[in-house]
Protein backbone atom coordinates (compact mmCIF):
# COMPACT_ATOMS: atom_id res chain seq x y z
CA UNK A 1 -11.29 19.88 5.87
CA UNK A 2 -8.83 19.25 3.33
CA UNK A 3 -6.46 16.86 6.19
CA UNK A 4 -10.08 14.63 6.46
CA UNK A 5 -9.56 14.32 2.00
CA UNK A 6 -6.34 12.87 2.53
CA UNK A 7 -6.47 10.65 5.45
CA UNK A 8 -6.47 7.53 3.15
CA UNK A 9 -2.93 8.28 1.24
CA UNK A 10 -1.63 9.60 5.21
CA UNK A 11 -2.70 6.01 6.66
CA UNK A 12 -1.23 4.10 3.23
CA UNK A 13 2.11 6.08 3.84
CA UNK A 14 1.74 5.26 7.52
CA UNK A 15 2.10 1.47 6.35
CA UNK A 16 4.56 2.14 4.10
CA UNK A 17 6.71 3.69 6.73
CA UNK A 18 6.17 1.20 9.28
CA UNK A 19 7.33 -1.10 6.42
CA UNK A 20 10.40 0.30 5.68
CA UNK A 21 11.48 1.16 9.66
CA UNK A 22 10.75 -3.20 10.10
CA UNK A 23 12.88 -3.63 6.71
CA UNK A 24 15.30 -1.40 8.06
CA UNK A 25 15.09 -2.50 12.00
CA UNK A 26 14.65 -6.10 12.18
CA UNK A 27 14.87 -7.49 8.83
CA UNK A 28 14.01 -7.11 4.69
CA UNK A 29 11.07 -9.44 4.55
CA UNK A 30 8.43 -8.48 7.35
CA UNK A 31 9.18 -4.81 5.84
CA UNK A 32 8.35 -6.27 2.13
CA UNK A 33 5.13 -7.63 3.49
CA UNK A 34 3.92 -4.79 5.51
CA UNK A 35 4.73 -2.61 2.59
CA UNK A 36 3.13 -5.16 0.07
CA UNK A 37 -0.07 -4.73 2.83
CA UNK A 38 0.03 -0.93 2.46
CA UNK A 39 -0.60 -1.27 -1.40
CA UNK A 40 -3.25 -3.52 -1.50
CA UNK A 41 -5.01 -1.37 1.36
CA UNK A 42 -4.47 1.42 -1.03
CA UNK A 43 -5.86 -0.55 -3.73
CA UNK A 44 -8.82 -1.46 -1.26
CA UNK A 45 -9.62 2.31 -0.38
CA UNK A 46 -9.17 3.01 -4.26
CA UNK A 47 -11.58 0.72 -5.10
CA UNK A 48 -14.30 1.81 -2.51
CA UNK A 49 -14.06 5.43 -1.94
CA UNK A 50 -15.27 8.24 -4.33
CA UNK A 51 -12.83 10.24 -5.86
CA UNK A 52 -13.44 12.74 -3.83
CA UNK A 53 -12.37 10.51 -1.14
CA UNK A 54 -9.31 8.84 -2.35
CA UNK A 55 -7.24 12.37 -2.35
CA UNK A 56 -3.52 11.34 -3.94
CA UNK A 57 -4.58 7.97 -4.63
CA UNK A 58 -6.59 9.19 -7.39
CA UNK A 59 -4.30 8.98 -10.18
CA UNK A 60 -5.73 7.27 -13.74
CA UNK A 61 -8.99 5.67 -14.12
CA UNK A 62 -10.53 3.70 -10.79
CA UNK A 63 -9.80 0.28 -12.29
CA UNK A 64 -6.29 1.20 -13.70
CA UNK A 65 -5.32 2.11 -10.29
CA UNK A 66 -6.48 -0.30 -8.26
CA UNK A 67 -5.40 -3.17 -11.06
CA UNK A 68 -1.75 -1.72 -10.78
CA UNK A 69 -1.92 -1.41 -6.57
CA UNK A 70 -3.42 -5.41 -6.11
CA UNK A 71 -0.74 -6.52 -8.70
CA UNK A 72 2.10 -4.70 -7.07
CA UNK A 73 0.71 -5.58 -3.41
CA UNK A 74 0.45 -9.52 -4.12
CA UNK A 75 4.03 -9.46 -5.96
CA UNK A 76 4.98 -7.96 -3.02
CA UNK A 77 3.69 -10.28 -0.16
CA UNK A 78 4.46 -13.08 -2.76
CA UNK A 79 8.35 -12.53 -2.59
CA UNK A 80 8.26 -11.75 0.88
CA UNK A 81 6.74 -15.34 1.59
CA UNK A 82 8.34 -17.45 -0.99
CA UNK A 83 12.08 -16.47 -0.85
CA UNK A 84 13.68 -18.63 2.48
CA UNK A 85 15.25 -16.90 5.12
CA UNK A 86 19.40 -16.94 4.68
């Protein structure tokens, strides 16, 4: 029962790995954006599950949390869509 509690931080990492095998694969900026993806779906589940729910994503206050996830996912996707390709 406890693997169903954490099944929103093991899909959030799942993102963040795909991320970081694209970055590392194919190139830095569909990684950035995939990872910049998996935090505001983290920030997402933050916001709408209990804490019961959320597991490790749980870590201050709801609103703390999810303020600090959106910011970091939208820098994120920002700088992997602004900065041209070399």
């Amino acid at each position: 029962m406890r693997a169903v509690r954490e099944l929103p931080t093991i899909a959030v990492l799942a993102f963040v790995a795909l991320g970081l095998a694209l970055a590392a694969l194919v190139d830095w900026q569909p990684g950035a954006f995939v990872i910049g993806l998996a935090l505001l779906l983290a920030a997402g589940l933050r916001l709408t599950l209990r804490e019961r729910q959320a597991g490790w994503l749980v870590v201050r206050s709801r609103g703390f949390d999810a303020a600090v996830l959106l910011v970091l996912g939208f820098a994120l996707v920002t700088l992997a869509n602004t900065i041209p390709r070399a």
